[in-house]
Protein backbone atom coordinates (compact mmCIF):
# COMPACT_ATOMS: atom_id res chain seq x y z
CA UNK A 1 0.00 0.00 0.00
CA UNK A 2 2.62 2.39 0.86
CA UNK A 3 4.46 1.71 -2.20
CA UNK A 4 1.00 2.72 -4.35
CA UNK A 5 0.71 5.54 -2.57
CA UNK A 6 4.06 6.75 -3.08
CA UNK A 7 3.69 6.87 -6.84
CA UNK A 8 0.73 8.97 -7.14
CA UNK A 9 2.96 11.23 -5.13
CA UNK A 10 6.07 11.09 -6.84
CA UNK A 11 3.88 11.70 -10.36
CA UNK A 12 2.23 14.82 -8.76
CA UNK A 13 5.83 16.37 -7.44
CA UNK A 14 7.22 15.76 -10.74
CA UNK A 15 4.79 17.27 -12.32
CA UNK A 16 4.94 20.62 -10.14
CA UNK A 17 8.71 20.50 -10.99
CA UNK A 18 8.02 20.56 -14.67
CA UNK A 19 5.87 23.60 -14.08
CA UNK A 20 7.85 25.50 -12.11
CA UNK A 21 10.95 25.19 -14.39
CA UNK A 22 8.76 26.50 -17.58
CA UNK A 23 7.28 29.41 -16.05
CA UNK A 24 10.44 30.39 -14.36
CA UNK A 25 12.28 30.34 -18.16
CA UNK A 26 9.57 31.99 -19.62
CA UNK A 27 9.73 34.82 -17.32
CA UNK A 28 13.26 34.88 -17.60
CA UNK A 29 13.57 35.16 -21.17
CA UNK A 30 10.77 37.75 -21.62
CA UNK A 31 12.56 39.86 -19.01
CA UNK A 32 15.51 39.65 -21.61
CA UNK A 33 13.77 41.05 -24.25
CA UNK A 34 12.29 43.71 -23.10
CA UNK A 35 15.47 44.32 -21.52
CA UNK A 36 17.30 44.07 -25.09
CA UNK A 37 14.70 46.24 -26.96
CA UNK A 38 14.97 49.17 -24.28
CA UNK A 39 19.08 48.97 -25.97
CA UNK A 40 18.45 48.68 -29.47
CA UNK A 41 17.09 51.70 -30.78
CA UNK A 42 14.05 50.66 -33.76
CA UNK A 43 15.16 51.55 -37.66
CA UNK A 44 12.77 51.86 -40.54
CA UNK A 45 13.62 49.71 -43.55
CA UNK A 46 12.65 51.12 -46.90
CA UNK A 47 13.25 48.31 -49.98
CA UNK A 48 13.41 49.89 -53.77
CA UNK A 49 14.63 48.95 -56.94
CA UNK A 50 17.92 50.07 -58.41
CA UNK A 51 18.32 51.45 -61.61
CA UNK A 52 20.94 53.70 -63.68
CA UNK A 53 20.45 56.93 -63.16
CA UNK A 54 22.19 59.98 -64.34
CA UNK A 55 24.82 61.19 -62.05
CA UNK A 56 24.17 65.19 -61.75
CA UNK A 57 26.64 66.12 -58.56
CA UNK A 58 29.39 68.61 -59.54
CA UNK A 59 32.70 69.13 -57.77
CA UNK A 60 34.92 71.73 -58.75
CA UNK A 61 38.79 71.21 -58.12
CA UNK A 62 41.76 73.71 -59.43
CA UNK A 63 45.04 70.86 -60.78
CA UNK A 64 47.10 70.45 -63.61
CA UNK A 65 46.51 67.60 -65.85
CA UNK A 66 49.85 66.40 -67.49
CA UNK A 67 49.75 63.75 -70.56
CA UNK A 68 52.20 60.85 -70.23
CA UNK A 69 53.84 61.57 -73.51
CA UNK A 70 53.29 65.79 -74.52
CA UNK A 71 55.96 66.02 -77.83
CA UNK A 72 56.06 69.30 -79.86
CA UNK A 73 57.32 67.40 -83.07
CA UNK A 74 60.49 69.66 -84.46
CA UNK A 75 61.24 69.57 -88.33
CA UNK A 76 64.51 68.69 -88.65
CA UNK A 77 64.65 69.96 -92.29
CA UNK A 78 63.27 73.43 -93.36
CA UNK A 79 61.19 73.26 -96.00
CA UNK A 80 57.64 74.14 -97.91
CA UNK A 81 55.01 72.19 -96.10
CA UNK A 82 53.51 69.86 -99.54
CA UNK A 83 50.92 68.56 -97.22
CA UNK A 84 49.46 66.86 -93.80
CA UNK A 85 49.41 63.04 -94.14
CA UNK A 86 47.42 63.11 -90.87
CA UNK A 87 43.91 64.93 -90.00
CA UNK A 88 43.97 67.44 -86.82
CA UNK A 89 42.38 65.08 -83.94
CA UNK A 90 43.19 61.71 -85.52
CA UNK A 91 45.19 58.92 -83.65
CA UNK A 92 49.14 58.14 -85.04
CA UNK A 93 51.15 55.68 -84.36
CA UNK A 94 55.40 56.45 -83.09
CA UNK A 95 57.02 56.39 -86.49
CA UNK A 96 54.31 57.38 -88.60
CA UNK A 97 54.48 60.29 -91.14
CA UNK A 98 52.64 63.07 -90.15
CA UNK A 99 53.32 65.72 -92.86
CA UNK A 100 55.93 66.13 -96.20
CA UNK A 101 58.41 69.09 -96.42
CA UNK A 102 59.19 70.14 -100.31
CA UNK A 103 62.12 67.65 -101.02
CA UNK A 104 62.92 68.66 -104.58
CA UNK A 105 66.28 69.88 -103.72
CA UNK A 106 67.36 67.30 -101.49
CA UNK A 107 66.56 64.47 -103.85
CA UNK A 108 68.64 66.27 -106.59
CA UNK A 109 71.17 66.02 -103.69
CA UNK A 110 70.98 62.73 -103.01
CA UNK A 111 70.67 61.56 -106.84
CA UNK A 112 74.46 63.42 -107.54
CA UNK A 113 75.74 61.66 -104.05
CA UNK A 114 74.13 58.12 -105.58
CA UNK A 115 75.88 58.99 -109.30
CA UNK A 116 79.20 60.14 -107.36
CA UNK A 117 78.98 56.58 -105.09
CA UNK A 118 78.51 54.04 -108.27
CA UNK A 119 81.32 56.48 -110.19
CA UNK A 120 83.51 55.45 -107.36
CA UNK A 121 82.76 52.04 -106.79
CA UNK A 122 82.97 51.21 -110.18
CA UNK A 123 86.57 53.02 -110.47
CA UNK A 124 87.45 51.22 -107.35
CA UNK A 125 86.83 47.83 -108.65
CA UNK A 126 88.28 48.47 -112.15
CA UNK A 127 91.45 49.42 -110.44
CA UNK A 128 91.52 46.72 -107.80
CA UNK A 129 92.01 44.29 -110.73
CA UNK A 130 94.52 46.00 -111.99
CA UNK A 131 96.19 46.52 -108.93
CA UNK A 132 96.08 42.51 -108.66
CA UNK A 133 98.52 42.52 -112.40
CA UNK A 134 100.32 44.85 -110.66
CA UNK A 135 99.71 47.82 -112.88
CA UNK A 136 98.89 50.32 -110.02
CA UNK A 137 100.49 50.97 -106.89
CA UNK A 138 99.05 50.55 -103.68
CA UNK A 139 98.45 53.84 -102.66
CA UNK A 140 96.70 54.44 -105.54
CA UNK A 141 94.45 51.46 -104.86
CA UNK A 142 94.01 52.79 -101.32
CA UNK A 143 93.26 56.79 -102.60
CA UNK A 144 90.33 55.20 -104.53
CA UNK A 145 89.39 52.67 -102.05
CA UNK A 146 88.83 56.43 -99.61
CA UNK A 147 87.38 57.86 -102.37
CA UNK A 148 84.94 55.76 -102.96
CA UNK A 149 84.25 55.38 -99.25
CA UNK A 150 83.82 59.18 -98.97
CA UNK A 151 81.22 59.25 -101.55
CA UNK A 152 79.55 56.30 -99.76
CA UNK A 153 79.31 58.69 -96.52
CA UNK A 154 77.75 61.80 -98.79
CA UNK A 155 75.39 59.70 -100.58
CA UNK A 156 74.02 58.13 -96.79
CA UNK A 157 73.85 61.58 -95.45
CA UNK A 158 71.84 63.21 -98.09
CA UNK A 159 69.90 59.98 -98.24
CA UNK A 160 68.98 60.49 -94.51
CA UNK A 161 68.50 64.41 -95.03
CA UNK A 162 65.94 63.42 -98.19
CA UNK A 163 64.12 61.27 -95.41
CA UNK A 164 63.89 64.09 -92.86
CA UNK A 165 61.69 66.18 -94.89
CA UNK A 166 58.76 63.40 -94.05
CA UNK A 167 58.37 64.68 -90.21
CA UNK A 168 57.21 61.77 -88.07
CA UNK A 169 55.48 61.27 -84.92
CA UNK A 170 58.23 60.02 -81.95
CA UNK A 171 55.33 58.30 -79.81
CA UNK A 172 51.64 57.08 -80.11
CA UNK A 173 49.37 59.30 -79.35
CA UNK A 174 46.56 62.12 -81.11
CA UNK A 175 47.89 65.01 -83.27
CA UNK A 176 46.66 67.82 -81.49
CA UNK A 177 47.98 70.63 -83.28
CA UNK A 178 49.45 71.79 -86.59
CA UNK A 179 51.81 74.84 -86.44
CA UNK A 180 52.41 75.38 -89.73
CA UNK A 181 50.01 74.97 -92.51
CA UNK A 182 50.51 73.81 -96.80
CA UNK A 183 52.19 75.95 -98.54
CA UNK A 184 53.73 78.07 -95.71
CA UNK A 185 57.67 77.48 -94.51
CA UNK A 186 59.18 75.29 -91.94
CA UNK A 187 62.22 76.40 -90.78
CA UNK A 188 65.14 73.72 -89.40
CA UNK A 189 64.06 72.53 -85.87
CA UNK A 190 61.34 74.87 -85.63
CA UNK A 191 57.96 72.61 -83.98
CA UNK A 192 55.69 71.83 -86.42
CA UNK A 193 53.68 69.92 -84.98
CA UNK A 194 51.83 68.76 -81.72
CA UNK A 195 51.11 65.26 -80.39
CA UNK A 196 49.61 64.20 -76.85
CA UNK A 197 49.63 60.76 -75.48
């Protein structure tokens, strides 16, 4: 009997524990939250879509702006300007021929240094072969062997002065200036042009 009675008991305390323990964690935790939302202060949330939009703020700010590659382009021949190669504005590439200087004279130049070059080489190698059957001496071999290289050197320098009157660009970049126009005068290593990077 005692033991029957003992279980109706132990059921009932059991039961009161189970209670006790849920109220007390209930209490608990709401006394967290409202302790929690007294801290965090409450922020309104507003949800839209995005979409491009034209960007309208201004800021005004005094600098220099400096190109990486800024090249007033010299002419190292003087010379009547014959023509641009190369509209104002456009894009050239380093190397590329921007305008042509009047070359008329140079190339007469360079055509009597060519003429003088082949006169000399050909007397050269004439001579050498008779040099060879001993008919010369050396040092006259040797006066038209420096002959012939002198008129080498003339003919290469007013080959590359013939090539100077077509002014080209040093770097890439956008020809942003002309200084002189056709028809009008370029003198020696005067600019002539303008080209920004």
């Amino acid at each position: 009997m005692k033991r029957i009675l003992s279980l109706p008991i132990l059921a009932l305390s059991l039961a009161g524990a189970v209670l006790l323990t849920s109220c007390s964690d209930d209490e608990a935790s709401s006394a967290d939250r409202t302790g929690e939302d007294k801290d965090i202060p409450s922020v309104s949330v507003r949800v839209m879509e995005i979409e491009a939009t034209e960007f309208t703020q201004v800021i005004d700010i005094t600098g220099a702006v400096a190109s990486e590659g800024d090249v007033m382009v010299p002419a190292d021949e003087g010379g009547r300007v014959l023509g641009w190669l190369v509209p104002l504005g456009a894009r050239v590439r380093s190397g590329q021929v921007l305008v042509q200087l009047d070359s008329a004279l140079l190339r007469s130049g360079y055509d009597a240094a060519l003429a003088q070059y082949n006169i000399s080489q050909a007397s050269y190698e004439k001579q050498k072969r008779v040099f060879e059957e001993q008919g010369i001496s050396e040092l006259q071999l040797q006066t038209l062997r420096y002959q012939r290289d002198a008129a080498k050197a003339g003919m290469e320098l007013a080959r590359e002065r013939l090539e100077r009157t077509r002014v080209k660009s040093p770097i890439d970049g956008v020809l942003n200036a002309r200084m002189v126009e056709k028809g009008e005068m370029s003198a020696p290593g005067a600019p002539i042009a303008h080209v920004v990077n």
